[in-house]
Protein backbone atom coordinates (compact mmCIF):
# COMPACT_ATOMS: atom_id res chain seq x y z
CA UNK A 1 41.93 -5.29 -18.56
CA UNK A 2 38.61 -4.97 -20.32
CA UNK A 3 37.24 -1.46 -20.73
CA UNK A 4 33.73 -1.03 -19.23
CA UNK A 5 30.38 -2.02 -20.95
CA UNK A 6 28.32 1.24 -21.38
CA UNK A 7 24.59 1.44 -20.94
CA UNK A 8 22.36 4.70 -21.42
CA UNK A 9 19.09 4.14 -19.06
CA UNK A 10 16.28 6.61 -20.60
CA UNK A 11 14.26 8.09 -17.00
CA UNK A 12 15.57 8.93 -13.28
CA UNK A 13 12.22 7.11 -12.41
CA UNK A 14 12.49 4.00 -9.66
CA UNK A 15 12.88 1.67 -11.82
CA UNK A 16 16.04 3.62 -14.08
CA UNK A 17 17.53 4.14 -11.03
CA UNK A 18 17.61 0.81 -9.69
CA UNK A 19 18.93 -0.23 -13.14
CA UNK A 20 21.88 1.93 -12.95
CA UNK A 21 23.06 1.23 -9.08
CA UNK A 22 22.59 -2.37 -10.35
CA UNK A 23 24.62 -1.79 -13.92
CA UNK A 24 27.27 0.06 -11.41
CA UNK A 25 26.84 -2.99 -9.04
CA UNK A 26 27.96 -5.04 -12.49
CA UNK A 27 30.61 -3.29 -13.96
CA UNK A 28 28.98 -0.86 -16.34
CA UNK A 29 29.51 3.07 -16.72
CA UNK A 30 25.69 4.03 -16.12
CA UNK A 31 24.31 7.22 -17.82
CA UNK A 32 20.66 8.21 -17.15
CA UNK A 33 19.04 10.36 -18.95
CA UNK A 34 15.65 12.54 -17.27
CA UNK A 35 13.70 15.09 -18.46
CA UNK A 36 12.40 16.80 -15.29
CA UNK A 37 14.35 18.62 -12.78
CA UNK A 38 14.55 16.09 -10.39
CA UNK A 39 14.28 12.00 -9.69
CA UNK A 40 11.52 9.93 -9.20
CA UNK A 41 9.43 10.32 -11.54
CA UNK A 42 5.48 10.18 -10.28
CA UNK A 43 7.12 8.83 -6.60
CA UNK A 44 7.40 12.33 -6.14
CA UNK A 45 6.84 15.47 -3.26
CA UNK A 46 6.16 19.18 -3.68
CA UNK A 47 6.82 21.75 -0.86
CA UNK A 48 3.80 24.27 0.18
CA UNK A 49 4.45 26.95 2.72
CA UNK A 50 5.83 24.11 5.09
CA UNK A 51 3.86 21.28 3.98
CA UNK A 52 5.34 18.60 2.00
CA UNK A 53 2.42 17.24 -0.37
CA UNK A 54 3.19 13.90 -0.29
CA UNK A 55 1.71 12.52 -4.14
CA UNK A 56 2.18 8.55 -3.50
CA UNK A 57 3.88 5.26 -1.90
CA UNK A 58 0.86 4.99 0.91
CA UNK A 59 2.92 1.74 1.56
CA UNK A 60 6.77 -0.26 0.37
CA UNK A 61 6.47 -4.29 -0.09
CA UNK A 62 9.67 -4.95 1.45
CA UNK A 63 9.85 -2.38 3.93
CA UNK A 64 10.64 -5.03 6.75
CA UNK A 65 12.87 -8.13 6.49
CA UNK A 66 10.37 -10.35 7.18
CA UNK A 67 10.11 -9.91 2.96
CA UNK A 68 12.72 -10.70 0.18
CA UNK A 69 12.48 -7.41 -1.43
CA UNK A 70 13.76 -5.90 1.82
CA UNK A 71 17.28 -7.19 0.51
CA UNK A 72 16.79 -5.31 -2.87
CA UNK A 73 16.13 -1.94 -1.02
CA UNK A 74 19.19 -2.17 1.44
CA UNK A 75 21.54 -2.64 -2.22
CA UNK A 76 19.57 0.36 -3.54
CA UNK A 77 20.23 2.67 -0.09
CA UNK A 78 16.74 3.10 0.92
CA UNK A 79 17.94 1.85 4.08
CA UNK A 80 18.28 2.88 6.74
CA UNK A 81 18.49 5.86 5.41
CA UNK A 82 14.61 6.01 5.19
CA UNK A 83 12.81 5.19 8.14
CA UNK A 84 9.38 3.42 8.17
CA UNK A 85 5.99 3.69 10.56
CA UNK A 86 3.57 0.36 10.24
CA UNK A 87 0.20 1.46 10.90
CA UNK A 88 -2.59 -0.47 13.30
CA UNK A 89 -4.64 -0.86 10.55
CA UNK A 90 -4.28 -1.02 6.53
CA UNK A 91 -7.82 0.64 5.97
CA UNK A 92 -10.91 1.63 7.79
CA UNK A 93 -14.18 1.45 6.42
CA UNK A 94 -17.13 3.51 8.75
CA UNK A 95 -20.74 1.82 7.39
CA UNK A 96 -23.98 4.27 7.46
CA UNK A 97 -24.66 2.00 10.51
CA UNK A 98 -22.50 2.88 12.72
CA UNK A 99 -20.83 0.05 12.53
CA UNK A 100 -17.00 -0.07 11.25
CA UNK A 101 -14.59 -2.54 9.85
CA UNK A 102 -11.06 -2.31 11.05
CA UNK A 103 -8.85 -3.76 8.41
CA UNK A 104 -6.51 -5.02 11.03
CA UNK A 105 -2.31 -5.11 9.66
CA UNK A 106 -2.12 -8.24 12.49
CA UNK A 107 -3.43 -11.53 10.81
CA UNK A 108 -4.72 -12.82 14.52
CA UNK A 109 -6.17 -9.33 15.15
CA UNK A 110 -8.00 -9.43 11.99
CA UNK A 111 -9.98 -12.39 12.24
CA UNK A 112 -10.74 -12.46 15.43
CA UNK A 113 -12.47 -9.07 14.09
CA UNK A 114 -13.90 -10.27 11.19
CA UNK A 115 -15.48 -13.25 13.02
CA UNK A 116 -17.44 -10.69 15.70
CA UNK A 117 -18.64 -8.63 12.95
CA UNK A 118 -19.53 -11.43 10.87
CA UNK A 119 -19.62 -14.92 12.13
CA UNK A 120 -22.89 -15.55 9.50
CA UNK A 121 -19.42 -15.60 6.97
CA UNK A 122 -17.20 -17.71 9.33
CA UNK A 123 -16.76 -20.63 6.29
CA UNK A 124 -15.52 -17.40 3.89
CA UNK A 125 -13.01 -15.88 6.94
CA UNK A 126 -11.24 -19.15 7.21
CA UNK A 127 -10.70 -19.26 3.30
CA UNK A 128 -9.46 -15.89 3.73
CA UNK A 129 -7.32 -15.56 6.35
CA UNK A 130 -5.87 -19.55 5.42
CA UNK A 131 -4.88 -17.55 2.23
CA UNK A 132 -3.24 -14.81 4.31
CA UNK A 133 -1.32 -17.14 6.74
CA UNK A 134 0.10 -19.28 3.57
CA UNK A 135 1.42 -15.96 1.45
CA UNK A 136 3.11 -14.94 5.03
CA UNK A 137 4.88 -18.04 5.57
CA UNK A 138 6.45 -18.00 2.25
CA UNK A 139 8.90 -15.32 0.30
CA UNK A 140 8.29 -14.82 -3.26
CA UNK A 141 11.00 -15.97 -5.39
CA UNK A 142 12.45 -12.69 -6.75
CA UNK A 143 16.21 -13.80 -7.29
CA UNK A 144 15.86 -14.89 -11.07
CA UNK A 145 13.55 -13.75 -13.20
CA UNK A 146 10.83 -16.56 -13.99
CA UNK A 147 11.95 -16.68 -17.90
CA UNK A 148 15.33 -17.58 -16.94
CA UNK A 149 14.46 -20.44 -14.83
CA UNK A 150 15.62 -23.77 -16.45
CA UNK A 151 13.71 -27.11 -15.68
CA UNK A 152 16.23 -27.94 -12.56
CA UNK A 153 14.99 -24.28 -11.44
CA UNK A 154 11.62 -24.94 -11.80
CA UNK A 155 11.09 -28.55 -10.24
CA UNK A 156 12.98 -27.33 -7.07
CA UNK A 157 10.69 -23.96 -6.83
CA UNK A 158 7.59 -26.29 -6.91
CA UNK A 159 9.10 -28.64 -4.44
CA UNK A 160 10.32 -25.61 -1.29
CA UNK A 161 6.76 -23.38 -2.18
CA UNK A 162 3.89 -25.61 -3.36
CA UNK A 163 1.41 -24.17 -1.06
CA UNK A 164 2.73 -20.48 -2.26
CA UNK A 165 2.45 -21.53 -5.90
CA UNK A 166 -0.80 -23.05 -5.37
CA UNK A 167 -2.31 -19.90 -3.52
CA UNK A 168 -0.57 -17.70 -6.00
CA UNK A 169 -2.48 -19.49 -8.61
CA UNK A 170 -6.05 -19.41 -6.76
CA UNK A 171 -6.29 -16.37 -5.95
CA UNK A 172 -4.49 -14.16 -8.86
CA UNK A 173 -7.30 -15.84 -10.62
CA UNK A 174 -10.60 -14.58 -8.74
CA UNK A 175 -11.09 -10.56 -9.10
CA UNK A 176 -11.60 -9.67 -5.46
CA UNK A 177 -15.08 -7.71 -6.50
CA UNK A 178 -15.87 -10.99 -6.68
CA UNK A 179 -14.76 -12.65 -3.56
CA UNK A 180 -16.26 -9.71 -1.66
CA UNK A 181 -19.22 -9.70 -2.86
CA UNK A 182 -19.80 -13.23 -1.56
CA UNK A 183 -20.11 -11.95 2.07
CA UNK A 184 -23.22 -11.83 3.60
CA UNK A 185 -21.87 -9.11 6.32
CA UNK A 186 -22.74 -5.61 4.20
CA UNK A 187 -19.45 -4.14 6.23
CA UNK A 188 -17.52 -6.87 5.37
CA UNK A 189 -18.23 -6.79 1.65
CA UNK A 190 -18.23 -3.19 1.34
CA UNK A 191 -15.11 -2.97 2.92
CA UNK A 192 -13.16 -5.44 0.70
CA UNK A 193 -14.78 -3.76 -2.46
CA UNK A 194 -13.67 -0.60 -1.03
CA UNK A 195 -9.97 -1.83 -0.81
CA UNK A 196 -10.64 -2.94 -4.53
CA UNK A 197 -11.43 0.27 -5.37
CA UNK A 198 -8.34 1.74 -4.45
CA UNK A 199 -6.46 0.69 -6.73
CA UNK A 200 -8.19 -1.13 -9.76
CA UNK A 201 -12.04 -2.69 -10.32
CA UNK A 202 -10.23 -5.57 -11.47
CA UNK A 203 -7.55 -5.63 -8.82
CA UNK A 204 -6.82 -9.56 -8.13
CA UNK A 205 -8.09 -11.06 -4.97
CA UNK A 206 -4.11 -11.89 -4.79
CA UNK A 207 -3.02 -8.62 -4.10
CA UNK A 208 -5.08 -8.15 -0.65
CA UNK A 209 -3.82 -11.47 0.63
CA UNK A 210 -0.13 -10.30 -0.10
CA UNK A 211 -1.01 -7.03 1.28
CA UNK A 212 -2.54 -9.03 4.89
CA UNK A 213 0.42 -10.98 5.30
CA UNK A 214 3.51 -8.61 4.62
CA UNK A 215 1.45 -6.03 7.19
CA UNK A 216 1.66 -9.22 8.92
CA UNK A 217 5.08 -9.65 8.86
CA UNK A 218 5.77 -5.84 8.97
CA UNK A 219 7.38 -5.68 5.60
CA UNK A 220 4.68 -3.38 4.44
CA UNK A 221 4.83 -0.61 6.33
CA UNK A 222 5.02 3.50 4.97
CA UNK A 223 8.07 5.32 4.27
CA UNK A 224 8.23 8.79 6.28
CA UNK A 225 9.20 12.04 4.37
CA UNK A 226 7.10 11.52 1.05
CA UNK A 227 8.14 9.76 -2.33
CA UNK A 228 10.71 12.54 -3.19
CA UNK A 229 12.53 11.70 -0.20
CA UNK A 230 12.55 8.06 -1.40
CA UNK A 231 13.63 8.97 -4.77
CA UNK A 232 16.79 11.09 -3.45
CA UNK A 233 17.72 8.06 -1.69
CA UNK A 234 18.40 5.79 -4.69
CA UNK A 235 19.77 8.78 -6.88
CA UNK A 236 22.41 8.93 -3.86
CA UNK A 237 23.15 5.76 -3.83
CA UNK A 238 23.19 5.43 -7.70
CA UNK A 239 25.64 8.95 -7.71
CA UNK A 240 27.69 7.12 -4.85
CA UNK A 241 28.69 4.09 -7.29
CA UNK A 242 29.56 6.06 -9.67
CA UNK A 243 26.73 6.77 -12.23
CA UNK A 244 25.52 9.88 -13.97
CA UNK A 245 22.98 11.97 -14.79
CA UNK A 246 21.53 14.50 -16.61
CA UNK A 247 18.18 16.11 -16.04
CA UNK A 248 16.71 18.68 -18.61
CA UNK A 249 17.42 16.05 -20.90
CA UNK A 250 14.69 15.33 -22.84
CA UNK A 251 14.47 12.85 -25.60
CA UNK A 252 13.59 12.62 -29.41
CA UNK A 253 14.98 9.18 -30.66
CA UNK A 254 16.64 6.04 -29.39
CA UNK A 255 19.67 5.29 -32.08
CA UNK A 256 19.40 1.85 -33.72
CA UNK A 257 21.64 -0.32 -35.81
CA UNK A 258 21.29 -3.68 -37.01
CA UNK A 259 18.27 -4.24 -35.06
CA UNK A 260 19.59 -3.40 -31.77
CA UNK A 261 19.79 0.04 -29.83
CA UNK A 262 22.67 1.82 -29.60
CA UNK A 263 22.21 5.03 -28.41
CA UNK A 264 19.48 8.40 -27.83
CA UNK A 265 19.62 11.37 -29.34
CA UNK A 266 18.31 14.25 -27.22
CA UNK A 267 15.93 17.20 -28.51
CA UNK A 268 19.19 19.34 -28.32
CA UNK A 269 20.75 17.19 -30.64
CA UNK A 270 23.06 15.65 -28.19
CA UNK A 271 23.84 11.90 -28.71
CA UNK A 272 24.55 9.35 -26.43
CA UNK A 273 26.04 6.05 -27.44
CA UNK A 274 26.29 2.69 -25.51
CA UNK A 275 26.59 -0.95 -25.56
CA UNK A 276 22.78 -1.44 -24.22
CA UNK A 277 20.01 0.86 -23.84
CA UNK A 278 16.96 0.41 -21.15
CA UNK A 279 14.07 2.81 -21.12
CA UNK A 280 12.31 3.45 -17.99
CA UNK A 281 9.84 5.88 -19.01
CA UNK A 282 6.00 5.31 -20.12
CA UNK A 283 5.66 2.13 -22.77
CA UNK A 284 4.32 4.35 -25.49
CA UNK A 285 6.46 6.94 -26.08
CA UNK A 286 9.57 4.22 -25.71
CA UNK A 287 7.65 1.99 -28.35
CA UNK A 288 5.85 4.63 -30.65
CA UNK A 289 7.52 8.01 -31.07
CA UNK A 290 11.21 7.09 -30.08
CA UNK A 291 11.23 4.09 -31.76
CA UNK A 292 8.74 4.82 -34.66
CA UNK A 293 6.36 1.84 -34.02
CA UNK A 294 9.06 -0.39 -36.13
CA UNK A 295 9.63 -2.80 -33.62
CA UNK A 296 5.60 -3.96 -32.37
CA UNK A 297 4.09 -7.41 -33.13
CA UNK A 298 0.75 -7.85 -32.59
CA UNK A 299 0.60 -8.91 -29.02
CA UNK A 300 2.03 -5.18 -28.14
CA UNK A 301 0.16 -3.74 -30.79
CA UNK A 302 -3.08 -5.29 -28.88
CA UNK A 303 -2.08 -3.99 -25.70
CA UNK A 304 -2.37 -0.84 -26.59
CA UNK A 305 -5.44 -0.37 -28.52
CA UNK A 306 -7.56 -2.86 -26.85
CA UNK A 307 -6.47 -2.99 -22.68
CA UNK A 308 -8.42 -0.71 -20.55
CA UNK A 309 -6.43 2.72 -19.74
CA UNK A 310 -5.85 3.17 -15.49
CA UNK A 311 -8.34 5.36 -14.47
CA UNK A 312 -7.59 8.93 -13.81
CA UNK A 313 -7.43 10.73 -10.05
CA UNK A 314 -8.00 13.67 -9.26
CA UNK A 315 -5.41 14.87 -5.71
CA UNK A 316 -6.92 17.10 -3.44
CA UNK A 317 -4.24 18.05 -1.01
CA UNK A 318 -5.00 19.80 2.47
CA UNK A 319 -2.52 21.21 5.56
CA UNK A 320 -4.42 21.33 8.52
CA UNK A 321 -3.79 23.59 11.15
CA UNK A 322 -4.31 20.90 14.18
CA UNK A 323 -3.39 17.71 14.67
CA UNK A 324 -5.15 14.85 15.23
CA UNK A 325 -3.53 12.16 17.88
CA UNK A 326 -6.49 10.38 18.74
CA UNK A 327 -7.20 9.30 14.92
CA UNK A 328 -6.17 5.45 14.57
CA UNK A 329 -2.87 5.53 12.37
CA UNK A 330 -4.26 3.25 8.65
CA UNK A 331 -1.61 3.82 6.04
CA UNK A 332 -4.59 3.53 3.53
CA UNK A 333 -6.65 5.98 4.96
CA UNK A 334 -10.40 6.26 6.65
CA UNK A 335 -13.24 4.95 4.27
CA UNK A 336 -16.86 7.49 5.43
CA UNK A 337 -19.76 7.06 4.11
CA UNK A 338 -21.63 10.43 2.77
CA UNK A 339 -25.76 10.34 3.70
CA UNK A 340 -26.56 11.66 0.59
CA UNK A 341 -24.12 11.04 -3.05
CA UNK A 342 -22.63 13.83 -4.81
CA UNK A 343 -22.32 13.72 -8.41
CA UNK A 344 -18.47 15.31 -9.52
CA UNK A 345 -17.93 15.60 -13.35
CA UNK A 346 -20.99 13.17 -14.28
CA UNK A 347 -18.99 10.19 -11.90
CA UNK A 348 -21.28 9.37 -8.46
CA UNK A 349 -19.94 9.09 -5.12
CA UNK A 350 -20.99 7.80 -2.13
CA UNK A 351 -18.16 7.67 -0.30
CA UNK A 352 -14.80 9.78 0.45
CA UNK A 353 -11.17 7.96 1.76
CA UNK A 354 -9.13 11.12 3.51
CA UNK A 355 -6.01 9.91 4.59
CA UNK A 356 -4.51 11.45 7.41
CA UNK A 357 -1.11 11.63 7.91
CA UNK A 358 -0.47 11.67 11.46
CA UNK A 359 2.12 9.29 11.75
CA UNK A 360 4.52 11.67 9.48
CA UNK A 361 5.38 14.85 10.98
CA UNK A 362 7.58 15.62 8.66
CA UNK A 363 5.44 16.38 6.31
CA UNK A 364 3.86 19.56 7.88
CA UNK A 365 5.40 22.19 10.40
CA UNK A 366 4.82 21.34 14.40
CA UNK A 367 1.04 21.21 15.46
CA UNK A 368 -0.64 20.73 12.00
CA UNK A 369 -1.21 17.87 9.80
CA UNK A 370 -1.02 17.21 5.78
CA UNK A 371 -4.04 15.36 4.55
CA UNK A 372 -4.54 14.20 1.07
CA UNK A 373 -7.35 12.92 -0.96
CA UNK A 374 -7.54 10.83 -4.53
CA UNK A 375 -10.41 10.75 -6.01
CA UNK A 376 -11.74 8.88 -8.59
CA UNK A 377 -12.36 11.14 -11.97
CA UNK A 378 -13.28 10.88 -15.52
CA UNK A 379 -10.53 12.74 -17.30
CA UNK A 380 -12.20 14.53 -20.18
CA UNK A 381 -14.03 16.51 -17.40
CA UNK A 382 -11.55 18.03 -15.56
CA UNK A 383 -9.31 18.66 -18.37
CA UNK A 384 -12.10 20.92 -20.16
CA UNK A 385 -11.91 22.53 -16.67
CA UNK A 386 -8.33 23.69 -17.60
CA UNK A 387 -9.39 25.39 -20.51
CA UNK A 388 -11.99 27.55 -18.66
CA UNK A 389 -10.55 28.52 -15.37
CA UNK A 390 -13.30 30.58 -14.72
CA UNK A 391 -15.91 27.72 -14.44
């Protein structure tokens, strides 16, 4: 019998640790390598005096079965182990006018909303929520990897999910700054540029629709206990199939021979050799220190000098000594206005998104609440801050 094909997976992050239940899943002896104490990488917790500060994963694409990736998280062992809560609403947005949008997680729910808040936009509703209703009656096709497909592949994907292909391509195309700000309802377009703002200024249009319909569908709902909790999950699973790792394990090269990786060597000197290699931590260090920059053309080089960095967030964390059961459960939190803008490290603000986690007891002791807060920051700032603690 064949002996085992080794791989060495570089990060105990979500993605190495899907890699190695699914090199377990396919035969290989798995070895991941992690620098920190602990998995997960940024999908990560910390415990305060009872609290659990909960640092991400406000929602999980596939937390239902009404979604395909639902299948991928049952393989990895997120469930049932973890359970989920699916909110009443993905975000609310509370205008200077009293007057608040209620970003509705049921598609019917939502429009009839939108339409008594602003039937001046009724033509703009139906494009929207036609949008929503098409990405909800199709699954994205996750079970080979577009690059793979061959021509058969490809002519019978267009044929079962036209309508998904042809909304996929619409709307990944138009930045959704843009498609709000064709609203004539102020709480309408402020609203949808506040979901924008979220995440990205030039977040696709796309990724609200597929946000809609999988709340839609409840296969977008939030996993209780915080992203640690999460992590552990797949590292258990990964440790049941019979994988390993190492944490305090950092790294100072990956080994290469003939043009192909073969190994890491570890800043203790350890080595670890295997048939393939697959790094799961950040693109840079993989591509620049660990692998000396030999290996970029100038696609990747452009990537990384010219594309625009994320922007940075500051986390304000609070536990609250009182609950708060009559606050509408929104896995994306509460969007109020402030009457007059504060200015925080030269960056304006006019608003401030708490989100209130309510619907997770578990992540502060019996009567209280945690609460967190991200807020947009301009790095440089705060990280002259660190220098002088006394400011």
């Amino acid at each position: 019998m064949p002996s085992e094909k080794s791989l060495v997976i570089i990060g105990a992050v979500m993605a190495g640790l899907s890699a190695g239940c699914y090199g377990r899943m396919n035969g290989y002896r798995v070895q991941v390598l992690e620098q920190d104490t602990r998995p997960g990488g940024l999908c990560t917790s910390w415990e305060r005096r009872g609290y659990t500060i909960h640092g991400n994963m406000a929602f999980l694409a596939g937390s239902g079965p009404g979604v395909t990736y639902h299948r991928i998280w049952q393989e990895l062992g997120v469930f049932p182990e973890i359970q989920v809560v699916d909110c009443e609403y993905m975000l609310i947005i509370e205008g200077l006018d009293g007057q608040t949008f209620y970003f509705h997680t049921d598609v019917e729910q939502l429009e009839r909303h939108m339409r008594e808040i602003a039937p001046e936009d009724g033509r703009l509703i139906d494009e929207f929520i036609r949008g929503v209703r098409v990405f909800a009656r199709y699954n994205l096709p996750i079970d080979q990897a577009p690059e793979l497909l061959g021509l058969r592949d490809k002519l019978k994907l267009l044929s079962s999910k036209f309508p998904l292909i042809r909304a996929m391509g619409k709307w990944q195309k138009i930045p959704l700054r843009n498609f709000a700000r064709r609203f004539q309802s102020p709480v309408l377009r402020e609203g949808l540029l506040a979901f924008g703002e979220i995440f990205s200024e030039d977040l696709p249009a796309v990724f609200l629709l597929l946000s809609a319909a999988w709340n839609h569908k409840k296969s977008f709902g939030y996993p209780v206990g915080g992203g640690l909790k999460f992590a552990r999950a797949i590292e258990r699973r990964f440790l049941e199939l019979g994988g390993g790792i190492q944490y305090r394990s950092p790294l100072t090269r990956i080994l290469v021979m003939d043009g192909r990786a073969v190994g890491v060597r570890l800043e203790d000197g350890r080595e670890f050799c295997a048939d393939d290699v697959i790094s799961a931590a950040d693109g840079r260090s993989t591509i620049f220190d660990w692998l000396d920059g030999k290996y970029v053309d100038a696609r990747i080089r452009a990537i990384y000098e010219t594309w625009t960095v994320s922007p940075c967030v500051i986390l304000v964390s609070l536990g609250v000594a009182r609950s708060f059961p009559n606050v509408p459960w929104s896995a994306a939190g509460t969007i109020y206005p402030l009457e007059q803008p504060v200015a925080i490290g030269g960056k304006e603000f006019r608003t401030l998104r708490p989100m209130i986690y309510n619907y997770d007891p578990t992540l502060a002791p019996p009567g209280k609440t945690f609460l967190r807060l991200l807020i947009p920051a301009a790095y440089d700032y705060w990280d002259a801050l660190r220098g002088t603690p006394d400011d």
